[in-house]
PDB file of N, CA and C in Angstrom:
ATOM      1  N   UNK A   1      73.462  98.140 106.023  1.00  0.00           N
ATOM      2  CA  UNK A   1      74.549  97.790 105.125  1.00  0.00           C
ATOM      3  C   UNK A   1      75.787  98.592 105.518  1.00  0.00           C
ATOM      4  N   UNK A   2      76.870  97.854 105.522  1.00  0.00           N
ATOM      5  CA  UNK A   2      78.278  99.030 105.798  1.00  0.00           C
ATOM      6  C   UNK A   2      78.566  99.723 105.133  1.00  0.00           C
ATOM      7  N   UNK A   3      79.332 101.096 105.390  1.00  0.00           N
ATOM      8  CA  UNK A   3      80.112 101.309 104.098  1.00  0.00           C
ATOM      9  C   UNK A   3      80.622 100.471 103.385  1.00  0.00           C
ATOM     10  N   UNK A   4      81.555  99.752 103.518  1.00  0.00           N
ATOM     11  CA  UNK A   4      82.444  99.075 102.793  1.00  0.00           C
ATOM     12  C   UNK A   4      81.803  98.297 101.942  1.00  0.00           C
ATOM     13  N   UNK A   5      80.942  97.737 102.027  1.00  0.00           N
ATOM     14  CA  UNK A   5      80.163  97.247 100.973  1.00  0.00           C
ATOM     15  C   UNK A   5      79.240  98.136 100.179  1.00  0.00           C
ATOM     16  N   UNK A   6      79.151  99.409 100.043  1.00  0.00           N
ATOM     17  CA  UNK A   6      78.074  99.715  99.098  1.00  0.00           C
ATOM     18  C   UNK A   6      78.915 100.303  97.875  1.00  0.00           C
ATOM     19  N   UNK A   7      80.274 100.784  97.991  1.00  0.00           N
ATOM     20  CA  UNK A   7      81.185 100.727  96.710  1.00  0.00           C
ATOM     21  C   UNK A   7      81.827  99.163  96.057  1.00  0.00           C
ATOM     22  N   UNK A   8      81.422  98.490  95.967  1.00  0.00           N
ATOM     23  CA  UNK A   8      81.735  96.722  96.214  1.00  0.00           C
ATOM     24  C   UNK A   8      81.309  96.171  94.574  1.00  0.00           C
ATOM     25  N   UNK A   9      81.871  95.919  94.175  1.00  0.00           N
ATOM     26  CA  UNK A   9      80.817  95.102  92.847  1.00  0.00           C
ATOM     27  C   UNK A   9      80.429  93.628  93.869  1.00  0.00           C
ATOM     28  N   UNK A  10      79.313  93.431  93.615  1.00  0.00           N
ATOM     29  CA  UNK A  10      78.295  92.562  94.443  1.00  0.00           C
ATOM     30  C   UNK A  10      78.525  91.433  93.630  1.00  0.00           C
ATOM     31  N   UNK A  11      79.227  90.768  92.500  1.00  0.00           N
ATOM     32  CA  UNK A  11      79.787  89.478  91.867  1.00  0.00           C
ATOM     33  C   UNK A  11      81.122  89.277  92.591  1.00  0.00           C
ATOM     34  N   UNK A  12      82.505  90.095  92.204  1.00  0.00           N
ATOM     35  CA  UNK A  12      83.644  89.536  92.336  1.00  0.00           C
ATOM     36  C   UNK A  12      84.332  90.303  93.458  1.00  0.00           C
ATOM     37  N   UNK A  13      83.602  91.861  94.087  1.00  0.00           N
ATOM     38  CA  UNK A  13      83.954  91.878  95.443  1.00  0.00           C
ATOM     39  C   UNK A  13      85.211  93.215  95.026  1.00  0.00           C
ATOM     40  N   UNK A  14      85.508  93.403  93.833  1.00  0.00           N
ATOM     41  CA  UNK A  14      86.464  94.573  93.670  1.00  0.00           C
ATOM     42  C   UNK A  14      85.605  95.722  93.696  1.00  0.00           C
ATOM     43  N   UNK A  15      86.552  97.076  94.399  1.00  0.00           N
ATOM     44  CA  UNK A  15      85.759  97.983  94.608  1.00  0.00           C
ATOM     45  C   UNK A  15      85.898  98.863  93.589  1.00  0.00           C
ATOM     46  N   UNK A  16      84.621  99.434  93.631  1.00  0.00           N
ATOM     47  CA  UNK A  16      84.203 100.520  92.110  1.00  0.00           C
ATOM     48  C   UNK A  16      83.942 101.713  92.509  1.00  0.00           C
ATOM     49  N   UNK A  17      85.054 102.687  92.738  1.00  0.00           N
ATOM     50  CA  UNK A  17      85.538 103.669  92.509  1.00  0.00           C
ATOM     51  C   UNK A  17      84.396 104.912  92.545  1.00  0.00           C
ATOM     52  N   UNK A  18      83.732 104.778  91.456  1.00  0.00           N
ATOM     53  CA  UNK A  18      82.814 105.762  90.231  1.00  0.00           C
ATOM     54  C   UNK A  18      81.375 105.569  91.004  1.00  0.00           C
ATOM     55  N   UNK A  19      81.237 104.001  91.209  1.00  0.00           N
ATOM     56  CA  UNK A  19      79.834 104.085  91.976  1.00  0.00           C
ATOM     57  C   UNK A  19      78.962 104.825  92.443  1.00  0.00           C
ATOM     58  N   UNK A  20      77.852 105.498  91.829  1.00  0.00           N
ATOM     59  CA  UNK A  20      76.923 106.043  92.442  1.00  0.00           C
ATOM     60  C   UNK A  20      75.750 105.903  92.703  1.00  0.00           C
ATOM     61  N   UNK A  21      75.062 104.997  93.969  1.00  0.00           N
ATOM     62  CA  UNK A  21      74.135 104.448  94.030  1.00  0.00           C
ATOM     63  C   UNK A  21      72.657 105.283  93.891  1.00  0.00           C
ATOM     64  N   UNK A  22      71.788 104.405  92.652  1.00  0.00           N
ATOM     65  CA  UNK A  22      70.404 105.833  92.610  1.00  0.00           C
ATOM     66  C   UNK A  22      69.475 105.209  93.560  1.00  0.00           C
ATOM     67  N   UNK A  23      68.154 105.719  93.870  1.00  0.00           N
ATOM     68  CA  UNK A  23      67.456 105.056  94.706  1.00  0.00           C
ATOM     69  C   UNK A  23      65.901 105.516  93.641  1.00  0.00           C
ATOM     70  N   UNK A  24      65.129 105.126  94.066  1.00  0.00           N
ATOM     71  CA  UNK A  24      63.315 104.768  94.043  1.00  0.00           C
ATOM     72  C   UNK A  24      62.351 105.911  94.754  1.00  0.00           C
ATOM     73  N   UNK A  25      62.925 105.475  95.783  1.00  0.00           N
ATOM     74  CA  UNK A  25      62.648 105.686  97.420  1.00  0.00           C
ATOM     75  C   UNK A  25      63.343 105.205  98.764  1.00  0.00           C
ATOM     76  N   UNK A  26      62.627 105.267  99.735  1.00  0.00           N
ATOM     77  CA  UNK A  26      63.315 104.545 100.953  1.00  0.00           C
ATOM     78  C   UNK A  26      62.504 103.241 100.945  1.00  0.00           C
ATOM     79  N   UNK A  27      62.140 102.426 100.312  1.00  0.00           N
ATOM     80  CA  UNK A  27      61.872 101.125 100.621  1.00  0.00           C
ATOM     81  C   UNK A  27      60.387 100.580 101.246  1.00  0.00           C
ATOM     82  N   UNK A  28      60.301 101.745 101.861  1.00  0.00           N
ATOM     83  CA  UNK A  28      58.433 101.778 102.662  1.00  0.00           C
ATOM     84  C   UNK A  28      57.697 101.562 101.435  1.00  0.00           C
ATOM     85  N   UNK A  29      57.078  99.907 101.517  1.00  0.00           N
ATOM     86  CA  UNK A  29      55.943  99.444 100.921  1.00  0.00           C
ATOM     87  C   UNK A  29      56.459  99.599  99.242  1.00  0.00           C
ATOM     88  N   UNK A  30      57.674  99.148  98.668  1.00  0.00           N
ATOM     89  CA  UNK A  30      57.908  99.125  97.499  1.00  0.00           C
ATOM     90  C   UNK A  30      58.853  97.991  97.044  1.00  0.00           C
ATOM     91  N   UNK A  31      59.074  97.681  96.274  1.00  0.00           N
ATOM     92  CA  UNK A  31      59.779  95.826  96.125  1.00  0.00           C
ATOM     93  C   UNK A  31      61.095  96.181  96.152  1.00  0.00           C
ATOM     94  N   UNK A  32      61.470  97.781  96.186  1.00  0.00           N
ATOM     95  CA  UNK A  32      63.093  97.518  95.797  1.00  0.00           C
ATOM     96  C   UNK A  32      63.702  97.420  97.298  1.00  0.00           C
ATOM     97  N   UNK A  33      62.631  97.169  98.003  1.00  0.00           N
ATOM     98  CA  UNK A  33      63.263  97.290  99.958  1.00  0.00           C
ATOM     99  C   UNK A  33      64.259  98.040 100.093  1.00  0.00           C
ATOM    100  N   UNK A  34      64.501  99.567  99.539  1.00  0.00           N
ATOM    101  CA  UNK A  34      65.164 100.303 100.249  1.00  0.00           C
ATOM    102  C   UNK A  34      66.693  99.817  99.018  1.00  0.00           C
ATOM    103  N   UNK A  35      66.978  99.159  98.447  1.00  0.00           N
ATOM    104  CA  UNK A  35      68.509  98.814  97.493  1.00  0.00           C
ATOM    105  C   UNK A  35      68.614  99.868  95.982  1.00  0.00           C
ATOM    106  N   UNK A  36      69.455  99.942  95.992  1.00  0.00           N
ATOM    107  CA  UNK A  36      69.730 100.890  94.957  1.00  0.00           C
ATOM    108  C   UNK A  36      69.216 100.263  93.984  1.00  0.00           C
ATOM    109  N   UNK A  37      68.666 101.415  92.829  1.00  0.00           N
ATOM    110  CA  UNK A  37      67.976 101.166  91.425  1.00  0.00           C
ATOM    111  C   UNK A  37      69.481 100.424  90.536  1.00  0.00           C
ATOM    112  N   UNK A  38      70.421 100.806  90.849  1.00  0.00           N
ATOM    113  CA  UNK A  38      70.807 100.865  90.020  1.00  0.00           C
ATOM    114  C   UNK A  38      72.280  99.716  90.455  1.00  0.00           C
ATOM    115  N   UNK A  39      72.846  98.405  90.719  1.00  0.00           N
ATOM    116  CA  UNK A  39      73.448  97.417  91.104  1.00  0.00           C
ATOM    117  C   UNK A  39      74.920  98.061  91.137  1.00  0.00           C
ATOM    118  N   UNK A  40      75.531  97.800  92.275  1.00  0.00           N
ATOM    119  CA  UNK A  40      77.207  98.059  91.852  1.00  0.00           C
ATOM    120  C   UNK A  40      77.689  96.895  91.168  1.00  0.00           C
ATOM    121  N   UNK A  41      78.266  97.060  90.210  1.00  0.00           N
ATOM    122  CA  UNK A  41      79.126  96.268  89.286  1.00  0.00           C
ATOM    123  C   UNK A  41      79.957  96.570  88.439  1.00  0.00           C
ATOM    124  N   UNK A  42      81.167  96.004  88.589  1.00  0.00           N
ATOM    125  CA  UNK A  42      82.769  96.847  87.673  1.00  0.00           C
ATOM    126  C   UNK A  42      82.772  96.612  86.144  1.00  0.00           C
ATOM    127  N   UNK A  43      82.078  95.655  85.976  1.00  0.00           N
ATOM    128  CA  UNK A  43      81.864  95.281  84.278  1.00  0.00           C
ATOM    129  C   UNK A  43      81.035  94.335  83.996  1.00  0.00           C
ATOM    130  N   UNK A  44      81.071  95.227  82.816  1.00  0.00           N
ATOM    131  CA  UNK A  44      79.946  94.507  81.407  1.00  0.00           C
ATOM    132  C   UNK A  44      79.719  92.400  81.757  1.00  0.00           C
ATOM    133  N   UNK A  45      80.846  92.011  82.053  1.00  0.00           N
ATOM    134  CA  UNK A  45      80.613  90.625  82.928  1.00  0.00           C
ATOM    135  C   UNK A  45      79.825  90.115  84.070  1.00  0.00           C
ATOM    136  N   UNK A  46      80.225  91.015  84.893  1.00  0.00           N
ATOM    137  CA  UNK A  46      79.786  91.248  85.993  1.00  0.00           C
ATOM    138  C   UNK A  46      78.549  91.334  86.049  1.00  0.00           C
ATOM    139  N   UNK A  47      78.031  92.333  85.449  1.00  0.00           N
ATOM    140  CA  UNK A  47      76.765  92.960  85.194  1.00  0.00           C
ATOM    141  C   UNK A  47      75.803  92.321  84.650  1.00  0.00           C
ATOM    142  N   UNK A  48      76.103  90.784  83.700  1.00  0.00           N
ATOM    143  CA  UNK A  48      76.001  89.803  83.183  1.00  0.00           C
ATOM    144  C   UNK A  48      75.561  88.910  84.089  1.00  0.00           C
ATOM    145  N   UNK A  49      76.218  88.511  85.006  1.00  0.00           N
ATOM    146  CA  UNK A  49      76.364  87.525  85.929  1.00  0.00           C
ATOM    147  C   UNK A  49      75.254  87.719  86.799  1.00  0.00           C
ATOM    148  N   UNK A  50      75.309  88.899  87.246  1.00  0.00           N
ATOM    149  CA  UNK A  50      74.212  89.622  88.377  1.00  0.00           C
ATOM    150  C   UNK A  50      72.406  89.355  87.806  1.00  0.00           C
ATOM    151  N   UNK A  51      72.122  89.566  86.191  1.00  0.00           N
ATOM    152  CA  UNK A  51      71.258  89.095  86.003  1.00  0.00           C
ATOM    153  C   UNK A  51      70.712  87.278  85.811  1.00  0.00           C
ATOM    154  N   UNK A  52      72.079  87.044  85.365  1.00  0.00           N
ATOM    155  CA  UNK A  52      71.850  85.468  85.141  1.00  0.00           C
ATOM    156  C   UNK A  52      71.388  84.680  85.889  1.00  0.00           C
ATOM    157  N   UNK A  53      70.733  83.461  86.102  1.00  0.00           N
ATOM    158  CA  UNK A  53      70.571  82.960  87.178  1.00  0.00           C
ATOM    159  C   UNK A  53      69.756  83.257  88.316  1.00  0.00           C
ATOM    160  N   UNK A  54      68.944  83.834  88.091  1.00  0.00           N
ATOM    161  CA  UNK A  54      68.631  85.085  89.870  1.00  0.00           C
ATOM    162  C   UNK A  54      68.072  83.491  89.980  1.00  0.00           C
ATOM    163  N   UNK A  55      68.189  83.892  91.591  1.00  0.00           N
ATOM    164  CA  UNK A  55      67.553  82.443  92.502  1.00  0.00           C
ATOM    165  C   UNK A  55      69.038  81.867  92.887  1.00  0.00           C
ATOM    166  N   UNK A  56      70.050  81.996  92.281  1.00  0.00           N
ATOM    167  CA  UNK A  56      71.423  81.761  92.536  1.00  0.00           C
ATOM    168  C   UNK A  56      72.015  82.486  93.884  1.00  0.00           C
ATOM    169  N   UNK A  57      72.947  82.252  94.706  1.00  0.00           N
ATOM    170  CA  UNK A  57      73.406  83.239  95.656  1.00  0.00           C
ATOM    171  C   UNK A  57      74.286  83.793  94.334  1.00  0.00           C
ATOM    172  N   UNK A  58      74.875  85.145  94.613  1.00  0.00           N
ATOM    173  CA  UNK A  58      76.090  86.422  94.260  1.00  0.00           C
ATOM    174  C   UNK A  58      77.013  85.672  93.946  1.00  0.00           C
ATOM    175  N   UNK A  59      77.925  84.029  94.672  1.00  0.00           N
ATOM    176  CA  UNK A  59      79.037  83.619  94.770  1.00  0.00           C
ATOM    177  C   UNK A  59      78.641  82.394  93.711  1.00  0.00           C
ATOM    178  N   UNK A  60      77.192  82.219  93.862  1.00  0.00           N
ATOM    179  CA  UNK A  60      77.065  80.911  92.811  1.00  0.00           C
ATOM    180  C   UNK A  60      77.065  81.675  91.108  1.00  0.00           C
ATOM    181  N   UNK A  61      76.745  82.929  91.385  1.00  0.00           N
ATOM    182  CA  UNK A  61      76.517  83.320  89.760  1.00  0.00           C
ATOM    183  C   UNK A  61      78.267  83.371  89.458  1.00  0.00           C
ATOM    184  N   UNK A  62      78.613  84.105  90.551  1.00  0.00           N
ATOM    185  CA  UNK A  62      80.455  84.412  90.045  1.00  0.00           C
ATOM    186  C   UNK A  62      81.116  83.291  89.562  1.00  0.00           C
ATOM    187  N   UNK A  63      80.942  82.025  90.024  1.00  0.00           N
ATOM    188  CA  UNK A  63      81.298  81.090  90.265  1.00  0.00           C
ATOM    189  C   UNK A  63      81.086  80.307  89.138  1.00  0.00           C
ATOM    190  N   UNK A  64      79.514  80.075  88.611  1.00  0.00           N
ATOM    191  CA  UNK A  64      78.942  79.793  87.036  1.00  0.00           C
ATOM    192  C   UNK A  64      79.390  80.479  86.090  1.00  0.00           C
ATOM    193  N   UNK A  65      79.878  82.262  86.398  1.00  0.00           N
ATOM    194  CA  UNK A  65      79.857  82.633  85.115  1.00  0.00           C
ATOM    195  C   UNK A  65      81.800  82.784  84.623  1.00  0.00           C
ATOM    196  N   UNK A  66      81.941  82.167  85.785  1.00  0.00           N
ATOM    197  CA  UNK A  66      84.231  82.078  85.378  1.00  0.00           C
ATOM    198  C   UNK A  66      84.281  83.120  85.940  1.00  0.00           C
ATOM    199  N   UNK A  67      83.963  84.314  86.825  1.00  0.00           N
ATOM    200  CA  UNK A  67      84.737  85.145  87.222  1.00  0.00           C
ATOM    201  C   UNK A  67      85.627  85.148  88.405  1.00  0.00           C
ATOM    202  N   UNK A  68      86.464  85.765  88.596  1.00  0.00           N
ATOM    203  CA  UNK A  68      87.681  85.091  89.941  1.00  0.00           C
ATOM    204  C   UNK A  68      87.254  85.961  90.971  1.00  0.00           C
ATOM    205  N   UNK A  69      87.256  85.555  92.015  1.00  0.00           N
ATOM    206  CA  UNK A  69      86.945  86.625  93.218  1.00  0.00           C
ATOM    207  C   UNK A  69      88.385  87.686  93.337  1.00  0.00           C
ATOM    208  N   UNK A  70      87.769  89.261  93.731  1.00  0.00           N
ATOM    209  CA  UNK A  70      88.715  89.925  93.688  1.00  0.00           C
ATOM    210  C   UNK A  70      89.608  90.034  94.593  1.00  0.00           C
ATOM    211  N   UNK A  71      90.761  90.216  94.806  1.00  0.00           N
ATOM    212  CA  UNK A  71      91.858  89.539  95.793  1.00  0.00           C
ATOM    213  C   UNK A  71      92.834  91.422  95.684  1.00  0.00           C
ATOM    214  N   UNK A  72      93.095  91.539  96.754  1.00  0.00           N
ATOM    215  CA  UNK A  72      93.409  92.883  97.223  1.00  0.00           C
ATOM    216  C   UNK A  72      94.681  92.544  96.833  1.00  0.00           C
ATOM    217  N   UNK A  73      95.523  93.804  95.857  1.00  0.00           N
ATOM    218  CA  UNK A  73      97.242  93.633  95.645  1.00  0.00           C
ATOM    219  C   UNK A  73      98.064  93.846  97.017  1.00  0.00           C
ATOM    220  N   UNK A  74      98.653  92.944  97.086  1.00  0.00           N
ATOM    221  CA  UNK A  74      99.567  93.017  98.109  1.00  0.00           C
ATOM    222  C   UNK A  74     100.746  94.381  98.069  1.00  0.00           C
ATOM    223  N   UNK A  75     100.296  95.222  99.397  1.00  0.00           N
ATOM    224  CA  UNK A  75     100.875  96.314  99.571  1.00  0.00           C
ATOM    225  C   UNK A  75     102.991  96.064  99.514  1.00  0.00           C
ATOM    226  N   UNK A  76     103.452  96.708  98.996  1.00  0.00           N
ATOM    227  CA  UNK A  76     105.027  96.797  99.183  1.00  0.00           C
ATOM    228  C   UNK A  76     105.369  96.927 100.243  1.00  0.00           C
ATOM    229  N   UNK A  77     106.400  96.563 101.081  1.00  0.00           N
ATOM    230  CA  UNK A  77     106.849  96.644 102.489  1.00  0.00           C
ATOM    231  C   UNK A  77     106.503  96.034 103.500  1.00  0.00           C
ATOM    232  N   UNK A  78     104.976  95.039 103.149  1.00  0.00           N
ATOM    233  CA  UNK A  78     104.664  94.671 103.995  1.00  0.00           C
ATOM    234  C   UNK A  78     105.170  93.420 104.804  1.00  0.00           C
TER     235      UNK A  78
END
């Protein structure tokens, strides 16, 4: 996994700051294959979405549950 994705909310793609991923273990012979216990997600929506649906891809739950994909503010000067 990259950096850049493990501070990420995994619904709408804005990055979360605070994130601190917990773990289990390392994944050897346990269902969480090595992914954090604990999901990045920026909000109570979000966090919503991520359970809803499982069997859904990440973009189909965002997508079902109205949330907008997160879109980077355009820097000044550029």
């Amino acid at each position: 996994m990259e950096e850049h994705y493990i501070n990420t909310c995994l619904i709408c793609m804005k990055p979360v700051d605070n994130y601190e991923p917990e773990y289990c273990c390392n994944g050897h012979e346990c269902g969480c294959r090595g992914y954090p216990t604990n999901p990045c997600v920026c909000s109570r929506e979000c966090d919503d979405a991520l359970y809803d649906d499982i069997g859904l891809t990440m973009d189909q739950r965002r997508i079902k549950a109205g949330i907008d994909l997160y879109q980077q503010p355009n820097k000044q000067g550029d």
